[in-house]
Each structure stands twice: as structure tokens, then as C-alpha cells.
N, C-alpha and C. Protein backbone atom coordinates (compact mmCIF):
# COMPACT_ATOMS: atom_id res chain seq x y z
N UNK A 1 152.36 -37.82 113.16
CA UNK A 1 152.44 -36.79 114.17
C UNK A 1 153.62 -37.08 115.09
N UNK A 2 154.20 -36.06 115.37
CA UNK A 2 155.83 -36.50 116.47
C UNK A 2 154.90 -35.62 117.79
N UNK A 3 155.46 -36.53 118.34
CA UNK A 3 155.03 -36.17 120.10
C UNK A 3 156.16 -36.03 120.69
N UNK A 4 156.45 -35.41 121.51
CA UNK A 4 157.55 -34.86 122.34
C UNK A 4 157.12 -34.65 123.70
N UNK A 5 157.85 -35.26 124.45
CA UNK A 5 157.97 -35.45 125.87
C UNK A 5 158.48 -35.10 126.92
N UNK A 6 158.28 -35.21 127.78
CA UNK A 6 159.30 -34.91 128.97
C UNK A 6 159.35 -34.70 130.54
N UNK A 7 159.93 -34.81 131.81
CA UNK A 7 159.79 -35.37 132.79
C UNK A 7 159.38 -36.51 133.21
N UNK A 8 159.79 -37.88 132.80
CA UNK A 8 159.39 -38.68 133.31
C UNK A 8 159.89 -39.79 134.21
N UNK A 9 158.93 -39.65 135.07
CA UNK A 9 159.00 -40.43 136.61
C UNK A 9 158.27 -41.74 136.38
N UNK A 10 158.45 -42.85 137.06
CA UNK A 10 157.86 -43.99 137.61
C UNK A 10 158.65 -43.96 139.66
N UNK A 11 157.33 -44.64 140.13
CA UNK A 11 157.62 -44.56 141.36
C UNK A 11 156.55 -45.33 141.78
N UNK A 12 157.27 -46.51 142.83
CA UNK A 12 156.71 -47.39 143.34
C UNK A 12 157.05 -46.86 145.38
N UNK A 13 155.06 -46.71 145.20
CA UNK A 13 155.37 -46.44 147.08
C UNK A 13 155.06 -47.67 147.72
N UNK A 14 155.78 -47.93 149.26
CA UNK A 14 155.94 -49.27 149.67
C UNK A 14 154.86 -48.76 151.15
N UNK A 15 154.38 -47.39 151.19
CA UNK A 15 153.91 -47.01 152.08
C UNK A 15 153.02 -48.57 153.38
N UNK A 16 152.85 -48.27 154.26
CA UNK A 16 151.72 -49.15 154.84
C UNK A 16 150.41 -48.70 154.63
N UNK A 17 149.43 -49.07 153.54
CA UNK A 17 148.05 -48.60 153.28
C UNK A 17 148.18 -47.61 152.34
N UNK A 18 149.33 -47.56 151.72
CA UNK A 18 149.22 -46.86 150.08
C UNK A 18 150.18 -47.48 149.05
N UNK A 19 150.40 -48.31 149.38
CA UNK A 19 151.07 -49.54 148.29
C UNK A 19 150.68 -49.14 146.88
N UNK A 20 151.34 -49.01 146.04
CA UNK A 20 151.04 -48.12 144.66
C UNK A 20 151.94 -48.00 143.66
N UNK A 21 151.63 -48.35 142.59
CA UNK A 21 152.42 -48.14 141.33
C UNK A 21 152.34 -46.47 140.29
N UNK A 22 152.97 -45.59 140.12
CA UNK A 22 152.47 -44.78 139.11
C UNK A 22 153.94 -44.50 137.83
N UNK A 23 153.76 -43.78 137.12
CA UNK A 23 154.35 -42.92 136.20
C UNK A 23 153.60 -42.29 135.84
N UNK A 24 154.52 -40.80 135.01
CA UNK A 24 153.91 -39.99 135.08
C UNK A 24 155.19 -39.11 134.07
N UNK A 25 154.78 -38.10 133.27
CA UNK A 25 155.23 -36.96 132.38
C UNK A 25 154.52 -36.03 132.39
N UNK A 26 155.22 -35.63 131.24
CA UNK A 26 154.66 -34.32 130.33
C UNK A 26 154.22 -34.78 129.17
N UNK A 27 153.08 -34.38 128.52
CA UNK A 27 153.23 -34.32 126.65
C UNK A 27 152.75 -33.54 125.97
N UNK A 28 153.41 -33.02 124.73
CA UNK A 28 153.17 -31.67 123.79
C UNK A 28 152.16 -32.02 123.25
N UNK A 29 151.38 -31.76 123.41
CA UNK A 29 149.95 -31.31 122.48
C UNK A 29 149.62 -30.46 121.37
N UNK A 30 149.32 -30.75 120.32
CA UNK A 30 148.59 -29.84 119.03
C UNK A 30 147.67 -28.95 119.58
N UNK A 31 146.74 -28.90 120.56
CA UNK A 31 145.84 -28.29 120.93
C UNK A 31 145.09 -28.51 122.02
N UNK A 32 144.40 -27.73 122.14
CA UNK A 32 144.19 -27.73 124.15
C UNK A 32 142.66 -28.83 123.95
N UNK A 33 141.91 -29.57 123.13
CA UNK A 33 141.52 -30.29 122.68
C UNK A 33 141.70 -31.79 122.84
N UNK A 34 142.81 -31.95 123.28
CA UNK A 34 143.63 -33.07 123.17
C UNK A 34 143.76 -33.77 124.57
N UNK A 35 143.30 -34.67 125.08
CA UNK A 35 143.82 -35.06 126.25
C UNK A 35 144.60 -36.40 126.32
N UNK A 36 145.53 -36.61 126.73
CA UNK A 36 146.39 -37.54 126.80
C UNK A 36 146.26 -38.53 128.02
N UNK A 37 146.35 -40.05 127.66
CA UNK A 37 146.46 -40.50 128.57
C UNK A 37 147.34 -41.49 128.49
N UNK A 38 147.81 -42.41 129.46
CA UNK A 38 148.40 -43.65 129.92
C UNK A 38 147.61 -44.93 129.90
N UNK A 39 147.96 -45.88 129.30
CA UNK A 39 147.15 -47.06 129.50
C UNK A 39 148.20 -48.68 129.50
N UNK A 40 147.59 -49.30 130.53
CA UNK A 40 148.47 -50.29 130.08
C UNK A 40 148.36 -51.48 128.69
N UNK A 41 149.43 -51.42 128.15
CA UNK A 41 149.87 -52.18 126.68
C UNK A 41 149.24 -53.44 127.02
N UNK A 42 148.05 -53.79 126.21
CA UNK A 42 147.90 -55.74 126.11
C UNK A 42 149.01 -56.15 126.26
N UNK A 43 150.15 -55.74 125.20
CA UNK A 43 151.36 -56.67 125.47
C UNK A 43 152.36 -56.44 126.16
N UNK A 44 152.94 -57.53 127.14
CA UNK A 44 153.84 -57.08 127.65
C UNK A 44 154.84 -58.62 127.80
N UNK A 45 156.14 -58.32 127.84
CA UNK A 45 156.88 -59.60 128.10
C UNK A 45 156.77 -60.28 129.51
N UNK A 46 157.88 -60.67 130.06
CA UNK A 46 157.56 -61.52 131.02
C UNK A 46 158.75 -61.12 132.28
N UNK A 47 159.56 -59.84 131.79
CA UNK A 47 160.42 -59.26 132.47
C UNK A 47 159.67 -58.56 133.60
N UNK A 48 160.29 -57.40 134.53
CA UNK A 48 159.48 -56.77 135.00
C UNK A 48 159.31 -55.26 134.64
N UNK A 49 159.60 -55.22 133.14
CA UNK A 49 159.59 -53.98 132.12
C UNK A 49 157.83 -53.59 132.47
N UNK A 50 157.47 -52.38 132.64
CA UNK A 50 156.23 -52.51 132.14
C UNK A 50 155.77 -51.55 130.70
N UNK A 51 155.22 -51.86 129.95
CA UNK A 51 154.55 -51.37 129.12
C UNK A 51 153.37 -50.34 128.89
N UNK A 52 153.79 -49.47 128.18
CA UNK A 52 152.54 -48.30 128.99
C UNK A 52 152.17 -48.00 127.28
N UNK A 53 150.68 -47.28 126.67
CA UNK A 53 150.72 -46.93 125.44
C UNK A 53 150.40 -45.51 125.60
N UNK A 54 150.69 -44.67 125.19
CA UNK A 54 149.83 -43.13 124.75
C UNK A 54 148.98 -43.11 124.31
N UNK A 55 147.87 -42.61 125.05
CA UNK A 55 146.90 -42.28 123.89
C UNK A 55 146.18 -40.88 124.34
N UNK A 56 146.00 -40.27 122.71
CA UNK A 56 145.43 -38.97 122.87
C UNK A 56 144.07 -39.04 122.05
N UNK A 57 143.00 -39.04 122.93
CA UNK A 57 141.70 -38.46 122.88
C UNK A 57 141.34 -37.05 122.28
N UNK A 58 141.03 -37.09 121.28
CA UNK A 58 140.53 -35.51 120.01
C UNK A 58 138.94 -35.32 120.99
N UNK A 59 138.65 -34.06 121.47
CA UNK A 59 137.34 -33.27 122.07
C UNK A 59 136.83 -33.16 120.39
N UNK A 60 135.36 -33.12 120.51
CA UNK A 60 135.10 -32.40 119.27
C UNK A 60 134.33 -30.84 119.63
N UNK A 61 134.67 -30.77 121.06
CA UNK A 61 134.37 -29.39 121.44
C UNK A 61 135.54 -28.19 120.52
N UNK A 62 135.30 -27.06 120.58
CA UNK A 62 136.07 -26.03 120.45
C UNK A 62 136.94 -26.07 120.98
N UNK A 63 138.46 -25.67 120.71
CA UNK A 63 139.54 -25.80 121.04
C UNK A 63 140.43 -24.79 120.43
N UNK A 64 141.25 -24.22 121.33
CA UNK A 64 142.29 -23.23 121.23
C UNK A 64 143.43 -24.18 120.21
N UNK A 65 143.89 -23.21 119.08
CA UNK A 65 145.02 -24.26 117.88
C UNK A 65 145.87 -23.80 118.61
N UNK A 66 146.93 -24.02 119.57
CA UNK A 66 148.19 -24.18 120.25
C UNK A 66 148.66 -24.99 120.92
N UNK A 67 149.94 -24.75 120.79
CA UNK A 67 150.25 -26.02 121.04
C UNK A 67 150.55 -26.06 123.06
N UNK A 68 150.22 -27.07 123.62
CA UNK A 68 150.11 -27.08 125.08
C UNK A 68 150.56 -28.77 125.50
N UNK A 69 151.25 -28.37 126.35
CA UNK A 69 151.77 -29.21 127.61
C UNK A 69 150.81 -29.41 128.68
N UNK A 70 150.67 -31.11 128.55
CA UNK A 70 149.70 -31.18 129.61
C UNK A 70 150.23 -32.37 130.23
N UNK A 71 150.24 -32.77 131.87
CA UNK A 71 150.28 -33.64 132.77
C UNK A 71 149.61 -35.22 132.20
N UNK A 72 150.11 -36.15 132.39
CA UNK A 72 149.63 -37.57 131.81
C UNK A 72 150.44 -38.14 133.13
N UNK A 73 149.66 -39.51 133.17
CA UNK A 73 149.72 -40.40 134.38
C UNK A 73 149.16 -41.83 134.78
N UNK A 74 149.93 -42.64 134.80
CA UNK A 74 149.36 -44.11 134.87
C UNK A 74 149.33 -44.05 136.44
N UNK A 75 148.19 -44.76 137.33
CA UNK A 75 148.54 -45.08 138.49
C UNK A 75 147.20 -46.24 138.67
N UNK A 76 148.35 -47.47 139.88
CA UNK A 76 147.38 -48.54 140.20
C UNK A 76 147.66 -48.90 141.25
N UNK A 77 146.74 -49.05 142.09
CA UNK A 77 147.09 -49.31 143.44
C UNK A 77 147.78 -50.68 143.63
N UNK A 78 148.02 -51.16 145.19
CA UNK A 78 149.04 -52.66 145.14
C UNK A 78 150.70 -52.92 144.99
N UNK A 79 151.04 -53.24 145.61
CA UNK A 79 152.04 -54.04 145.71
C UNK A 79 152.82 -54.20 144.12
N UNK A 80 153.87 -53.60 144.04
CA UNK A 80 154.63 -54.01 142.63
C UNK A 80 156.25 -53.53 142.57
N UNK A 81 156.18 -54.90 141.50
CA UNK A 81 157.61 -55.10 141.70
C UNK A 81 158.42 -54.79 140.12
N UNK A 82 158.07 -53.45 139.64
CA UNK A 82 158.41 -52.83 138.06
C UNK A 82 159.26 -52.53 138.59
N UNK A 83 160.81 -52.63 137.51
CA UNK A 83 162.53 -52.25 137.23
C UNK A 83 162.00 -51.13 136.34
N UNK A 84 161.16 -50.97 135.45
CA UNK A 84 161.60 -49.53 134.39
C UNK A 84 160.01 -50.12 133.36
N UNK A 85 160.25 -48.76 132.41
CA UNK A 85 158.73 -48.45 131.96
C UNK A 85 158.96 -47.97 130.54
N UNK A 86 158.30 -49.09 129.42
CA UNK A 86 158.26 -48.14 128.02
C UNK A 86 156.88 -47.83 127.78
N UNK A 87 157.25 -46.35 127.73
CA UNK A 87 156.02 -45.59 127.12
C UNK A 87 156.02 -45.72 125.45
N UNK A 88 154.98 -46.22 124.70
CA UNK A 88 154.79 -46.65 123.52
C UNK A 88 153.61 -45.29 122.53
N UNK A 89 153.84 -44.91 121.75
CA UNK A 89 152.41 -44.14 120.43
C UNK A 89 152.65 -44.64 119.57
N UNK A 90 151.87 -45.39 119.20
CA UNK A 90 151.07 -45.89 118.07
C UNK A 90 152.52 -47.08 117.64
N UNK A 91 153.17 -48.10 118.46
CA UNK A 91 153.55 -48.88 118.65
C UNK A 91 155.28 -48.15 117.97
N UNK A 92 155.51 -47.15 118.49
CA UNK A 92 156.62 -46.71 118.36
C UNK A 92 157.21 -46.35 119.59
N UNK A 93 158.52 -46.65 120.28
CA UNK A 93 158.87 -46.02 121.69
C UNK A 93 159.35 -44.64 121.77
N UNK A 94 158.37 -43.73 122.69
CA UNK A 94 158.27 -42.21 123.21
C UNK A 94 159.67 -42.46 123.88
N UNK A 95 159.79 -43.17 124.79
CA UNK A 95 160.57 -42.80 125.83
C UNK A 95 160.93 -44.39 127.21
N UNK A 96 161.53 -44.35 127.39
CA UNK A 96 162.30 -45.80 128.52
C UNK A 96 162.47 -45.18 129.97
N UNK A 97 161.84 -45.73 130.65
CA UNK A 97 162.52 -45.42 132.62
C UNK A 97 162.95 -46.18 132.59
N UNK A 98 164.34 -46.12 133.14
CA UNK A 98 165.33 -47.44 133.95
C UNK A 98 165.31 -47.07 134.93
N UNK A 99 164.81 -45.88 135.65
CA UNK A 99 165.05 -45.95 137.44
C UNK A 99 163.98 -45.64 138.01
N UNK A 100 163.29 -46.36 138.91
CA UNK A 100 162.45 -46.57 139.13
C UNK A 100 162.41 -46.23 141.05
N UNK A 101 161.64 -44.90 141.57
CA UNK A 101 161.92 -44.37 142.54
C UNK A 101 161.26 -45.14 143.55
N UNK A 102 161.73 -45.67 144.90
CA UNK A 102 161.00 -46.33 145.65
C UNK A 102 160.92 -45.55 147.29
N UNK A 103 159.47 -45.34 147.91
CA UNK A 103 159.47 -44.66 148.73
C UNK A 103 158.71 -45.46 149.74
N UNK A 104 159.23 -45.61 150.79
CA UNK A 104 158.78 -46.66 151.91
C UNK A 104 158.46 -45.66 153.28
């Protein structure tokens, strides 16, 4: 299956009392059935790359066959110090952040 992507943000807030890590896209979906999520990769090196995997969850409810764009999103609260972000499906790379937005 090819997945196709797009908009993607990582952004680290330095707020006082919302200290927070997220990223965040788009992803094409086979069907409105489908929900996508973000998770963090067991593996990760020792850089400050972080590792993210895709994964899409099949409903076995009824579902419209079209194809749909839906919102996906990693977020963890705390203090962090991520340079950039590979988003991984099924241990193939979707997509790389190298800039990483910081809001204080």
C-alpha cells in the first residue's frame, strides 16, 4: 500500500506550564474506516532524531470506499530537546522534519 502525505510540522513549545513536544500531518487514506496514528518507534538512535511509526487502524464498522485525508498527531508533554523527526510505515521512511518550530 503507498501512503502519501503531507503538511508536516514538529514543534517544540518552551511555554511556562505547557512545555510540550508534538508533530503532526496529513495522511491519505483508502477509506474513511481507517484511522491513523503516530506512535513512538521502540527504536531510536542516540541523536536527537526522533522516530515516529504510522500506524493505521482498519474499523470493522461500515465504511465509505474513498479515499480521505485525515489529521494524525504525536504529542507529549515536557521539556524536549528534538532537531527533526522520521516518520516511518511499516519500517519504510514516509517523510523527514529537519526544522523543528520552537515557541517560547
Amino acid at each position: 500500500m503507498t501512503i502519501k502525505t503531507k503538511n508536516w510540522t514538529a514543534q517544540i513549545d518552551r511555554m511556562p506550564g505547557a512545555a510540550s513536544f508534538r508533530a503532526f500531518g496529513t495522511v491519505e487514506i483508502p477509506n474513511t474506516g481507517v484511522t491513523p496514528t503516530l506512535v513512538r518507534s521502540a527504536l531510536q538512535d542516540k541523536s536527537f532524531d526522533l522516530r515516529l511509526e504510522l500506524k493505521l487502524e482498519h474499523s470493522s464498522d461500515p465504511s465509505l470506499q474513498v479515499i480521505t485525508e485525515k489529521h494524525v498527531e504525536y504529542a507529549v508533554a515536557g521539556q524536549s530537546n528534538v532537531t527533526g523527526v522520521s516518520i516511518f510505515y511499516q519500517g519504510e521512511l514516509l517523510h523527514h522534519i529537519d526544522e523543528v518550530i520552537i515557541t517560547h
